[in-house]
C-alpha atoms as a PDB file:
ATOM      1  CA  UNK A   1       0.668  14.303   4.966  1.00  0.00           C
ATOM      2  CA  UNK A   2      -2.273  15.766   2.932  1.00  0.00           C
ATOM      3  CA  UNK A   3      -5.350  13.423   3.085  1.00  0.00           C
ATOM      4  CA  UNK A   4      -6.229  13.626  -0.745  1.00  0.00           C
ATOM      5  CA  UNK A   5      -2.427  12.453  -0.992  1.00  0.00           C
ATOM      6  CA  UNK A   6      -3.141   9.439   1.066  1.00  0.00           C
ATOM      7  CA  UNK A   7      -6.383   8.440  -0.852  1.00  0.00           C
ATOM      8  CA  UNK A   8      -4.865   8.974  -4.067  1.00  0.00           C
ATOM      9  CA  UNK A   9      -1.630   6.532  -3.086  1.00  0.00           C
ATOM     10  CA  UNK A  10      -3.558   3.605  -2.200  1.00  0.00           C
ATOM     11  CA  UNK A  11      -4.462   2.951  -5.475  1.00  0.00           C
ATOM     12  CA  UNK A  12      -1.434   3.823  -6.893  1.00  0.00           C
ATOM     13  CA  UNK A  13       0.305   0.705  -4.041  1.00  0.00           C
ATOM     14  CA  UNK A  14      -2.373  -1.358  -5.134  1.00  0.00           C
ATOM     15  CA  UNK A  15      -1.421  -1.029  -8.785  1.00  0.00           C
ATOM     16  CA  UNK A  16       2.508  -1.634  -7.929  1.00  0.00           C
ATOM     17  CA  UNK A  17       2.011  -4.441  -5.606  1.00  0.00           C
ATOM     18  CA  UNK A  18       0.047  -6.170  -8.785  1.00  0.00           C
ATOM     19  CA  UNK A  19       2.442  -5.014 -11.024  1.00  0.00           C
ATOM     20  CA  UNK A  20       4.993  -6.790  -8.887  1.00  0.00           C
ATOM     21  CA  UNK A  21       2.682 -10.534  -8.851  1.00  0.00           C
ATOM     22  CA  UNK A  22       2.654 -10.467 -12.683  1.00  0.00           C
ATOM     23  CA  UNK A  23       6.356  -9.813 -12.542  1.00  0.00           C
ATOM     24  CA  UNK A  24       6.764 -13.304 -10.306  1.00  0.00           C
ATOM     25  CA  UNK A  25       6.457 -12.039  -6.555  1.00  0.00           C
ATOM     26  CA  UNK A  26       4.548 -14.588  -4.679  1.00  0.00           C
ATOM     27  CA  UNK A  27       1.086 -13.530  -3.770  1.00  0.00           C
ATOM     28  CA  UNK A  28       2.386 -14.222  -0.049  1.00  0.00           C
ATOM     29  CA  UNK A  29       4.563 -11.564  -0.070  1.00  0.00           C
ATOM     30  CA  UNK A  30       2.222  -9.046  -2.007  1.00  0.00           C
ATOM     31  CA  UNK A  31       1.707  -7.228   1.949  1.00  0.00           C
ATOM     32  CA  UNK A  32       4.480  -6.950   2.570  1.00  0.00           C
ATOM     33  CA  UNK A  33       5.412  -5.029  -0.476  1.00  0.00           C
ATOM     34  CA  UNK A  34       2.170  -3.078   0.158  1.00  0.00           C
ATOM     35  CA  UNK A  35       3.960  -2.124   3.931  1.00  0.00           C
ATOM     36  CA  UNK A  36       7.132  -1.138   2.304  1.00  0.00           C
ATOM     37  CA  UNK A  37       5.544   0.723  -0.405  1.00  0.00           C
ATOM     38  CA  UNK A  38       3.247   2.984   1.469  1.00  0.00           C
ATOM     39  CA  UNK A  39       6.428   3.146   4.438  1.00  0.00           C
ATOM     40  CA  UNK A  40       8.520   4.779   1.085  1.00  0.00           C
ATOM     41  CA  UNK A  41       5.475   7.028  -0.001  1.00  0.00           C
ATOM     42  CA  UNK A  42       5.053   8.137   3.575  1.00  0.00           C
ATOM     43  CA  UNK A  43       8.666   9.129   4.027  1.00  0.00           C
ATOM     44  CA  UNK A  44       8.513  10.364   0.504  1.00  0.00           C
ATOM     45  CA  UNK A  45       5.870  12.938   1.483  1.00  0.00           C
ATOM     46  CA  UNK A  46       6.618  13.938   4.427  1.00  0.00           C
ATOM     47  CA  UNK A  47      10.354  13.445   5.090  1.00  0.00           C
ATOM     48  CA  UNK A  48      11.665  11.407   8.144  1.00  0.00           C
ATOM     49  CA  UNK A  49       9.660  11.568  10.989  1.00  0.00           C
ATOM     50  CA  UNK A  50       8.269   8.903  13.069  1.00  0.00           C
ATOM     51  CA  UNK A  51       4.460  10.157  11.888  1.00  0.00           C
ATOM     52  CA  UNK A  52       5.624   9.245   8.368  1.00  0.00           C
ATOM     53  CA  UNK A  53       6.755   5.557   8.780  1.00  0.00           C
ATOM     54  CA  UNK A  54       2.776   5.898  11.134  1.00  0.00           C
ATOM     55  CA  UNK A  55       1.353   7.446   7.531  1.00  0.00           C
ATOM     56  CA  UNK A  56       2.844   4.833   5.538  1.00  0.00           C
ATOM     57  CA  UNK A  57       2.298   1.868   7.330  1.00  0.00           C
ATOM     58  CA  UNK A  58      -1.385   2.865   7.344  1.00  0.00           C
ATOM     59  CA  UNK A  59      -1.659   3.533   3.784  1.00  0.00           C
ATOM     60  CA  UNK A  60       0.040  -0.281   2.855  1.00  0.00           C
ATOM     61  CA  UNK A  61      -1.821  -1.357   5.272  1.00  0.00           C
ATOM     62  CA  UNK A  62      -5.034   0.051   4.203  1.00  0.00           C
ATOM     63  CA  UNK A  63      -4.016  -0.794   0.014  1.00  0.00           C
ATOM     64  CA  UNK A  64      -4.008  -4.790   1.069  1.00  0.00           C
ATOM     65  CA  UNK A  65      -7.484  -4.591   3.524  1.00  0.00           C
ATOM     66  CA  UNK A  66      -8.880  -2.577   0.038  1.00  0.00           C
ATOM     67  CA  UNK A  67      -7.343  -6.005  -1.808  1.00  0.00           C
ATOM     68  CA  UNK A  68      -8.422  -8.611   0.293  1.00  0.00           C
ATOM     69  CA  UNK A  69     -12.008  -6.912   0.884  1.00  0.00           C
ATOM     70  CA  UNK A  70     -12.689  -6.458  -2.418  1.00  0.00           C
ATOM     71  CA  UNK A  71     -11.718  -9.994  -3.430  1.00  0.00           C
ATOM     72  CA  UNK A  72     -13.717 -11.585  -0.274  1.00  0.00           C
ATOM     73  CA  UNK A  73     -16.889  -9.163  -1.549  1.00  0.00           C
ATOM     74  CA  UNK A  74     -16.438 -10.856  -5.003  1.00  0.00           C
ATOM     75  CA  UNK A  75     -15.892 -14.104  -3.929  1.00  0.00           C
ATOM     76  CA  UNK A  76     -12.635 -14.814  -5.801  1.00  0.00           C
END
């Protein structure tokens, strides 16, 4: 996977994963979409492979630390 594509999908997670709270997902379940989301986009990129599922989980995993850090940062 290209590493402009990974910087440019963890935004896009972050917007789907709030997307999906305003449409009634639970905020406790908003990583786990993040994991499945970037787990699609990695497999989506690169086809199946075990370094894709690797790709992905790092990019949901890196689109809920960008979430949670920001929101500890601002205090909310």
């Amino acid at each position: 996977m290209e590493t402009i594509y990974g910087f440019a999908t963890v935004p896009l997670i972050l917007g789907l994963v709030e997307i999906g709270k305003r449409l009634g997902l639970a905020a406790q379940y908003a990583p786990l979409l993040s994991l499945a989301l970037g787990i699609t986009f990695g497999l989506l990129a690169s086809g199946l492979s075990v370094e894709s599922v690797v790709a992905g989980i790092v990019l949901g995993l890196s689109a809920s630390g960008l979430w949670s850090g920001t929101k500890a940062v601002l205090g909310k």
